[in-house]
C-alpha atoms as a PDB file:
ATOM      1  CA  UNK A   1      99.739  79.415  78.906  1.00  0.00           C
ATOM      2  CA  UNK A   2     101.648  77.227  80.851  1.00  0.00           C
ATOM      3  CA  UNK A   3     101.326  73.376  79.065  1.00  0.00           C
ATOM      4  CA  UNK A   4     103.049  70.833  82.010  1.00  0.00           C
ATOM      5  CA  UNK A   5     101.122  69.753  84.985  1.00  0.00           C
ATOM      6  CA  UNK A   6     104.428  70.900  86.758  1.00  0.00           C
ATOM      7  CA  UNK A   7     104.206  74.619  84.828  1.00  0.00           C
ATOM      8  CA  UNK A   8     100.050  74.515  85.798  1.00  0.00           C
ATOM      9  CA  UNK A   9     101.281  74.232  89.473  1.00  0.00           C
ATOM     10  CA  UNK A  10     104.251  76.445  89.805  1.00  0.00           C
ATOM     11  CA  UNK A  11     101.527  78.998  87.569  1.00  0.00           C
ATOM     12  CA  UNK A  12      98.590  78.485  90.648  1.00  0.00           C
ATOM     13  CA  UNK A  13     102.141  78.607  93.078  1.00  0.00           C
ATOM     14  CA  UNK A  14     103.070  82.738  91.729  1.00  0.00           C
ATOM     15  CA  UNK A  15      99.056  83.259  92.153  1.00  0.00           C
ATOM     16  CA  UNK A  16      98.941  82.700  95.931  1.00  0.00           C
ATOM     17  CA  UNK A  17     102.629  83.902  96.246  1.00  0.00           C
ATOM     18  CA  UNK A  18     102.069  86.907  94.801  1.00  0.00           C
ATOM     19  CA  UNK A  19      99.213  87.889  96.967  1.00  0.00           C
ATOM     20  CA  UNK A  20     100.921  87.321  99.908  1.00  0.00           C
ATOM     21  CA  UNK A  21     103.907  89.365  98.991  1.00  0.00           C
ATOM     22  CA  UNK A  22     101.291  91.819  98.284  1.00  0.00           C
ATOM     23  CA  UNK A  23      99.765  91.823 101.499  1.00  0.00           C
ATOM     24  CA  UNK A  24     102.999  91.913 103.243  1.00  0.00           C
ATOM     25  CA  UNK A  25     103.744  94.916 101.491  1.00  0.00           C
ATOM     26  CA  UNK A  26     100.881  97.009 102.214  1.00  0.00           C
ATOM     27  CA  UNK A  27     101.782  95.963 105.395  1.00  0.00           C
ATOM     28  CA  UNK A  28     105.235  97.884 104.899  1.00  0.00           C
ATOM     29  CA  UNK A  29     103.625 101.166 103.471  1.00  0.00           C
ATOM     30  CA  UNK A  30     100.701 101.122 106.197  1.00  0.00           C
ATOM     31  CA  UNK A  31     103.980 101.180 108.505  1.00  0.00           C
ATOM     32  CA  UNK A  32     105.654 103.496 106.943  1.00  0.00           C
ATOM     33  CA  UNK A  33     102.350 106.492 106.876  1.00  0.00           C
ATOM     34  CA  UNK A  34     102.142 105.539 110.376  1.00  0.00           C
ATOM     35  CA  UNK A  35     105.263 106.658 111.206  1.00  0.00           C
ATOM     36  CA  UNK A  36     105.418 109.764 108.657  1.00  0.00           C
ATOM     37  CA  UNK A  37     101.818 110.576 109.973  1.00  0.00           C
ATOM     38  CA  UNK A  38     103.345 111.090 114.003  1.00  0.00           C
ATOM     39  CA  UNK A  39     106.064 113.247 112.371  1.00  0.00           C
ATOM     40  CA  UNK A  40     103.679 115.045 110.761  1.00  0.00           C
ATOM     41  CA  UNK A  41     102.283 115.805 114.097  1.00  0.00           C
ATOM     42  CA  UNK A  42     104.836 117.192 115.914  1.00  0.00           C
ATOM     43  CA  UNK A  43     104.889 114.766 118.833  1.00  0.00           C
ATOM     44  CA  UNK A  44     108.277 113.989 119.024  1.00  0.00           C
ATOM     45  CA  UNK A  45     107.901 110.459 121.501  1.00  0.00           C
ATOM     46  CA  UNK A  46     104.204 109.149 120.031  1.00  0.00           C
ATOM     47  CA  UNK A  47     106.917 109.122 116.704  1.00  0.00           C
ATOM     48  CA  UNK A  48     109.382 107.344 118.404  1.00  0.00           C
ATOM     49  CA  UNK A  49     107.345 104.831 119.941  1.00  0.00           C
ATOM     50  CA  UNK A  50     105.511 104.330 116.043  1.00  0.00           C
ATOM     51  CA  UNK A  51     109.025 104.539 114.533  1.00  0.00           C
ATOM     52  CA  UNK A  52     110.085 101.667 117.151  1.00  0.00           C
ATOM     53  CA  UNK A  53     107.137  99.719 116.448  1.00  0.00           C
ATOM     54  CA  UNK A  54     107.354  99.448 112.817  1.00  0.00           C
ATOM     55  CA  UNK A  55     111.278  99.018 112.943  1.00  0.00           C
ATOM     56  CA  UNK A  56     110.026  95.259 113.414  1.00  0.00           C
ATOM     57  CA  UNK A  57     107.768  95.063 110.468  1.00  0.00           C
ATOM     58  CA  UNK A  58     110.424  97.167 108.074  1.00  0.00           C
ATOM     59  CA  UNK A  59     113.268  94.478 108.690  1.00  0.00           C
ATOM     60  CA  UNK A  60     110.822  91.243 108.745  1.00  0.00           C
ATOM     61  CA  UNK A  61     110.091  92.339 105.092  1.00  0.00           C
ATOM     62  CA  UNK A  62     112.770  92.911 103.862  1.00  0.00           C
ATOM     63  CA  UNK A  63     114.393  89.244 105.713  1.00  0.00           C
ATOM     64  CA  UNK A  64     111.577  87.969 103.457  1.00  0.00           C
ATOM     65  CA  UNK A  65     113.278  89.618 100.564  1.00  0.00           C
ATOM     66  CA  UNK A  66     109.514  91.738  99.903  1.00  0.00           C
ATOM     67  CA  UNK A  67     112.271  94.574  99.507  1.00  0.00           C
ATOM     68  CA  UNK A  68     115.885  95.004  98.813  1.00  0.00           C
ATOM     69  CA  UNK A  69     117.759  95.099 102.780  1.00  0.00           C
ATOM     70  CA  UNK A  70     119.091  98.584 101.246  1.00  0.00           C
ATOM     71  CA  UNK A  71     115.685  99.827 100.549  1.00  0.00           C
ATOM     72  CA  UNK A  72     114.674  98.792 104.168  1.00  0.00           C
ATOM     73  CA  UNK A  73     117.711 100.481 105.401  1.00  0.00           C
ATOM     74  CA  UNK A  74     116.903 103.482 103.963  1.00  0.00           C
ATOM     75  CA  UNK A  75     113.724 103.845 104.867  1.00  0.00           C
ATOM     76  CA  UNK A  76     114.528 103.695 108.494  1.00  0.00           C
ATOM     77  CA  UNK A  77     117.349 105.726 108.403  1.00  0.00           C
ATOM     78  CA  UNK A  78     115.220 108.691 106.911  1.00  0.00           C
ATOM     79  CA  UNK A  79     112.239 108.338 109.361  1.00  0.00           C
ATOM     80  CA  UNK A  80     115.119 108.076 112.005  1.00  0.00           C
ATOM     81  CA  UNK A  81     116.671 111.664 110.321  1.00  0.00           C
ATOM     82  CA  UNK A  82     112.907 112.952 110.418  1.00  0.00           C
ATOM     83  CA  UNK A  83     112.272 112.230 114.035  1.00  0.00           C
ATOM     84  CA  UNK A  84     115.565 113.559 115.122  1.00  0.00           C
ATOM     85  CA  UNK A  85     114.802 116.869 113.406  1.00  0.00           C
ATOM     86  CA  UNK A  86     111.470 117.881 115.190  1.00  0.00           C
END
């Protein structure tokens, strides 16, 4: 438990930080299905057009170091792969 008024703060700080961080990644993995989800499909521009839409949200996250820029270039590059193969 932290003892310091400043360690009490920086404790309540990592609450509401945390949550947020949370949020923005379910934000990420809601993107993500979205895109997987038009693959799954078959509709070859609806995918596109998701896959272009949650380009956005897949780099603001990881700008906002949610996840590792790698991770977030990953991602993208294998829903990009997917799409390209239907």
């Amino acid at each position: 438990m932290a003892n310091s008024a400043q360690a009490r703060k920086r404790a309540r700080q990592a609450v509401k930080q945390r949550a947020h961080n949370m949020g923005l990644r379910s934000a990420l993995r809601t993107a993500i299905k979205k895109v997987r989800k038009a693959i799954g499909a078959g509709d070859k521009t609806a995918a596109q057009a998701v896959f272009k839409e949650s380009q956005g949200i897949i780099d603001s996250i990881a700008d906002k170091n949610i996840i590792h820029k790698n991770a977030a270039a990953r991602h993208k590059s294998r829903l990009s792969a997917a799409i390209k193969s239907l």
